[in-house]
C-alpha atoms as a PDB file:
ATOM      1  CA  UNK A   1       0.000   0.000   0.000  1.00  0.00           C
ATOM      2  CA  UNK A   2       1.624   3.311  -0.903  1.00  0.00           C
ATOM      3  CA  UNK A   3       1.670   5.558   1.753  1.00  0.00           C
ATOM      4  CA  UNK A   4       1.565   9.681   2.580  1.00  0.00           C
ATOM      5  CA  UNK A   5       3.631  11.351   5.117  1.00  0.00           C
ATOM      6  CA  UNK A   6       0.336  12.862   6.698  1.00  0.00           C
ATOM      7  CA  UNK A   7      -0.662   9.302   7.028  1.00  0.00           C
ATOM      8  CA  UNK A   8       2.730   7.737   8.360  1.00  0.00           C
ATOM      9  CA  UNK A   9       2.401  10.638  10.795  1.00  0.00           C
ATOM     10  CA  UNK A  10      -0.746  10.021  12.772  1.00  0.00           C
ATOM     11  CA  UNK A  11      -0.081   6.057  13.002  1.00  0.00           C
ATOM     12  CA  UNK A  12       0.915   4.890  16.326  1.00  0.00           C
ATOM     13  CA  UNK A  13       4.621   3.895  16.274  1.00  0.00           C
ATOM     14  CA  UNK A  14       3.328  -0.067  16.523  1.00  0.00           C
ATOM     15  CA  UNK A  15       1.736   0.656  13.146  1.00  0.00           C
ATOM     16  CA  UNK A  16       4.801   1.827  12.040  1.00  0.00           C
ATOM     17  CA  UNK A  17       6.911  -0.942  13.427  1.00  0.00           C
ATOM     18  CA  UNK A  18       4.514  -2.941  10.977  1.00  0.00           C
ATOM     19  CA  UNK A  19       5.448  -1.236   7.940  1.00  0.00           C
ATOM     20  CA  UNK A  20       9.047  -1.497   8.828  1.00  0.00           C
ATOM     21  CA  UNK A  21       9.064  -5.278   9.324  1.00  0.00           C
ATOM     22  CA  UNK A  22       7.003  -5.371   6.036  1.00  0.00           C
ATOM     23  CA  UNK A  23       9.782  -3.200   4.059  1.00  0.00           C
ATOM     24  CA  UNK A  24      12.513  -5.377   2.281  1.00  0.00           C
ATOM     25  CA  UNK A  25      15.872  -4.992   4.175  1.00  0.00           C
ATOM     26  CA  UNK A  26      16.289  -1.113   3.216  1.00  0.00           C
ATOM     27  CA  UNK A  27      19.402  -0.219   5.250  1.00  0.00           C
ATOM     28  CA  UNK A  28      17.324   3.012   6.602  1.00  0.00           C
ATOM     29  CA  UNK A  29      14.542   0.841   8.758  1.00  0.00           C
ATOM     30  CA  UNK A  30      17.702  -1.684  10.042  1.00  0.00           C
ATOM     31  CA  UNK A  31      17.302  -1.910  14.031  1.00  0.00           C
ATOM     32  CA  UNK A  32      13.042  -0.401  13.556  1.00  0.00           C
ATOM     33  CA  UNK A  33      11.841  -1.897  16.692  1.00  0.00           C
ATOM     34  CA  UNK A  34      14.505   0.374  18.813  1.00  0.00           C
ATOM     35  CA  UNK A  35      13.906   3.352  17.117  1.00  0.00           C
ATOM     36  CA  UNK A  36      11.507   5.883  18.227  1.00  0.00           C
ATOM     37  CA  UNK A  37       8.892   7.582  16.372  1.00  0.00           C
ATOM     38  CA  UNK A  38      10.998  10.401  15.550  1.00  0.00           C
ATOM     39  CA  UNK A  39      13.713   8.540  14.105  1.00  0.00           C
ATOM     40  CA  UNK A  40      11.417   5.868  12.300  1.00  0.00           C
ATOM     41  CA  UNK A  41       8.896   8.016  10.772  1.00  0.00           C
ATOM     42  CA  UNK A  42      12.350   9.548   8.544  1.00  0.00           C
ATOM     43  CA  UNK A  43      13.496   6.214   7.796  1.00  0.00           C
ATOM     44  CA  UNK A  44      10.232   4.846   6.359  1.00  0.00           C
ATOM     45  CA  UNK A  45       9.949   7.637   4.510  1.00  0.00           C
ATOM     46  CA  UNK A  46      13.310   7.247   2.750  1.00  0.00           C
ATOM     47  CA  UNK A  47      13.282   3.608   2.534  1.00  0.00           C
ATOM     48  CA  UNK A  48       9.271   3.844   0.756  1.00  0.00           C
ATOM     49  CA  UNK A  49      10.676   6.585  -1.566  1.00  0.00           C
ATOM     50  CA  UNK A  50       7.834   9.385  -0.059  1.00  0.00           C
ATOM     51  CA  UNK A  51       8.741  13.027   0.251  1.00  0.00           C
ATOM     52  CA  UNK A  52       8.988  14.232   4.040  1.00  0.00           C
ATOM     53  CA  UNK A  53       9.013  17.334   3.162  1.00  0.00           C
ATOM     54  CA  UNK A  54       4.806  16.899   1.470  1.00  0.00           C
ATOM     55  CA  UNK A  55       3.625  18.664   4.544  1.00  0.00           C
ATOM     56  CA  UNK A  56       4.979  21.805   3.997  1.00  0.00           C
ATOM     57  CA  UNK A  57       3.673  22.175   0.568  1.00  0.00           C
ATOM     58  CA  UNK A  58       0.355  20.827   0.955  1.00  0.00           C
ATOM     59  CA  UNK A  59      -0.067  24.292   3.879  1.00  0.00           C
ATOM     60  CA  UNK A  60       0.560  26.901   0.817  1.00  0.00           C
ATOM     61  CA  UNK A  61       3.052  28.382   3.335  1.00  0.00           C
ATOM     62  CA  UNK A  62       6.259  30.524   1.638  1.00  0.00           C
ATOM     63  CA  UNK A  63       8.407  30.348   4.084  1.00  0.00           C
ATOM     64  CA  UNK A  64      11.342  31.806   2.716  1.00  0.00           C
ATOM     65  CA  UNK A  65       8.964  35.230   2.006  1.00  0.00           C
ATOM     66  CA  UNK A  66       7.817  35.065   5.445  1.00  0.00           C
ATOM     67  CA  UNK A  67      11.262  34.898   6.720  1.00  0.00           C
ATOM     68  CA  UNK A  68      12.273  37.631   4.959  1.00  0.00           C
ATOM     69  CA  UNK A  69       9.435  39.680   5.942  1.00  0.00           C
ATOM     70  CA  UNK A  70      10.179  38.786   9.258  1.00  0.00           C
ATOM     71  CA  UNK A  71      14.423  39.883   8.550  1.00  0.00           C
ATOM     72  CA  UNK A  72      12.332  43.404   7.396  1.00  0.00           C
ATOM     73  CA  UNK A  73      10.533  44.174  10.249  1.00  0.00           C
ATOM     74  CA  UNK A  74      13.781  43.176  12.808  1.00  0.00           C
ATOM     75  CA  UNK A  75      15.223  46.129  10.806  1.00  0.00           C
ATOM     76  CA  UNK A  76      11.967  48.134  11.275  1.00  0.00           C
ATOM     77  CA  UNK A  77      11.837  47.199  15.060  1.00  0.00           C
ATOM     78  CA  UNK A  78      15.356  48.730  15.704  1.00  0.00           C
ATOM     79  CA  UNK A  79      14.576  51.818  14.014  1.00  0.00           C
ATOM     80  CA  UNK A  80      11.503  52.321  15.910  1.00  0.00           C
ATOM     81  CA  UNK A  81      13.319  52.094  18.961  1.00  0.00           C
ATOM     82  CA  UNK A  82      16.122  54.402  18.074  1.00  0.00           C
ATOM     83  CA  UNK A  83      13.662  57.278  16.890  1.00  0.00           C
ATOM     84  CA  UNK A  84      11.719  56.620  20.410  1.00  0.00           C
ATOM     85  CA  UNK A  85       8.416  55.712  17.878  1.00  0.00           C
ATOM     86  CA  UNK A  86       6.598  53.617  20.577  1.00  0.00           C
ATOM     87  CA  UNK A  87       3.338  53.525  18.000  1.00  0.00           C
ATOM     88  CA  UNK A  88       5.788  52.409  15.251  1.00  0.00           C
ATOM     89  CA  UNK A  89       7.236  49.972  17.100  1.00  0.00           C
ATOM     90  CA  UNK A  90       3.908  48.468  18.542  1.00  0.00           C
ATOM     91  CA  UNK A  91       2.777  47.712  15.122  1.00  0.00           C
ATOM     92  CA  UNK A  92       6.173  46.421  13.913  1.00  0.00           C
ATOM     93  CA  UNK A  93       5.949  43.987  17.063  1.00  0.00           C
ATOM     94  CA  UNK A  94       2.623  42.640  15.877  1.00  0.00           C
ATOM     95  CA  UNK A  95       3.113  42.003  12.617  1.00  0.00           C
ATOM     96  CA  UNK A  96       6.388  40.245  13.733  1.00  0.00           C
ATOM     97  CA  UNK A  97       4.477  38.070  16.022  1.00  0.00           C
ATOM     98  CA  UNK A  98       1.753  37.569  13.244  1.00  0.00           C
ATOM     99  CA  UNK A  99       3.950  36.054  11.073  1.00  0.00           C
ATOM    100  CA  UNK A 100       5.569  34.333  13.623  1.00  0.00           C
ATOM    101  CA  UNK A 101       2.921  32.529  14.642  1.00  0.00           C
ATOM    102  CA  UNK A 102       1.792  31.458  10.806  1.00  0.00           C
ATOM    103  CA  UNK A 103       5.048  29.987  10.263  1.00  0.00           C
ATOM    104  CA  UNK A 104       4.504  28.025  13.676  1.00  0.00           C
ATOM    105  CA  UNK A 105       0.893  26.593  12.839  1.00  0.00           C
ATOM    106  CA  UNK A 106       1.979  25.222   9.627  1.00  0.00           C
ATOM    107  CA  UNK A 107       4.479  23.132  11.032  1.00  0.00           C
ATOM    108  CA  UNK A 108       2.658  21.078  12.773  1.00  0.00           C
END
């Protein structure tokens, strides 16, 4: 059965102890049953060929634009605060933590 990362994901790491057992002696799943989910869930991905990275794309998040945004208003935030702007530097804050918080949420 082909799998998804979002579905590797939410299965308990027994299920995914199944799919490793199941998985012809790819050198990535050697040793599954003492590996943790964290360290599995890579491995089957890499030894089923699946793209970990699916999750991040399927969001419709640009990271790299956000981050840059974010490198813009660091820049904004220290000018605010060496004019004495408290208004400017209120808003600057905000939208920081705005797009903080959108990069967050789409990580998980």
């Amino acid at each position: 059965m082909a799998y998804t990362y979002h579905e590797l994901k939410g299965k308990t790491i027994q299920d995914l102890r199944e799919i490793a057992k199941t998985v012809e002696q790819h050198e990535a799943v050697q040793g599954y049953s003492q590996l943790n989910k964290g360290h599995l869930l890579p491995a089957l991905c890499k030894a089923l060929g699946i793209d970990a990275h699916e999750h991040h794309q399927a969001m419709g998040i640009d990271k790299p634009a956000t981050k840059s945004k974010m490198h813009a208003l660091k820049n904004a935030r220290a000018a605010a605060i060496e004019a004495h702007d408290p208004e400017k530097l209120k808003s600057v804050r905000r939208q920081y933590h705005r797009l903080n918080r959108q990069i967050r949420a789409h990580l998980q």
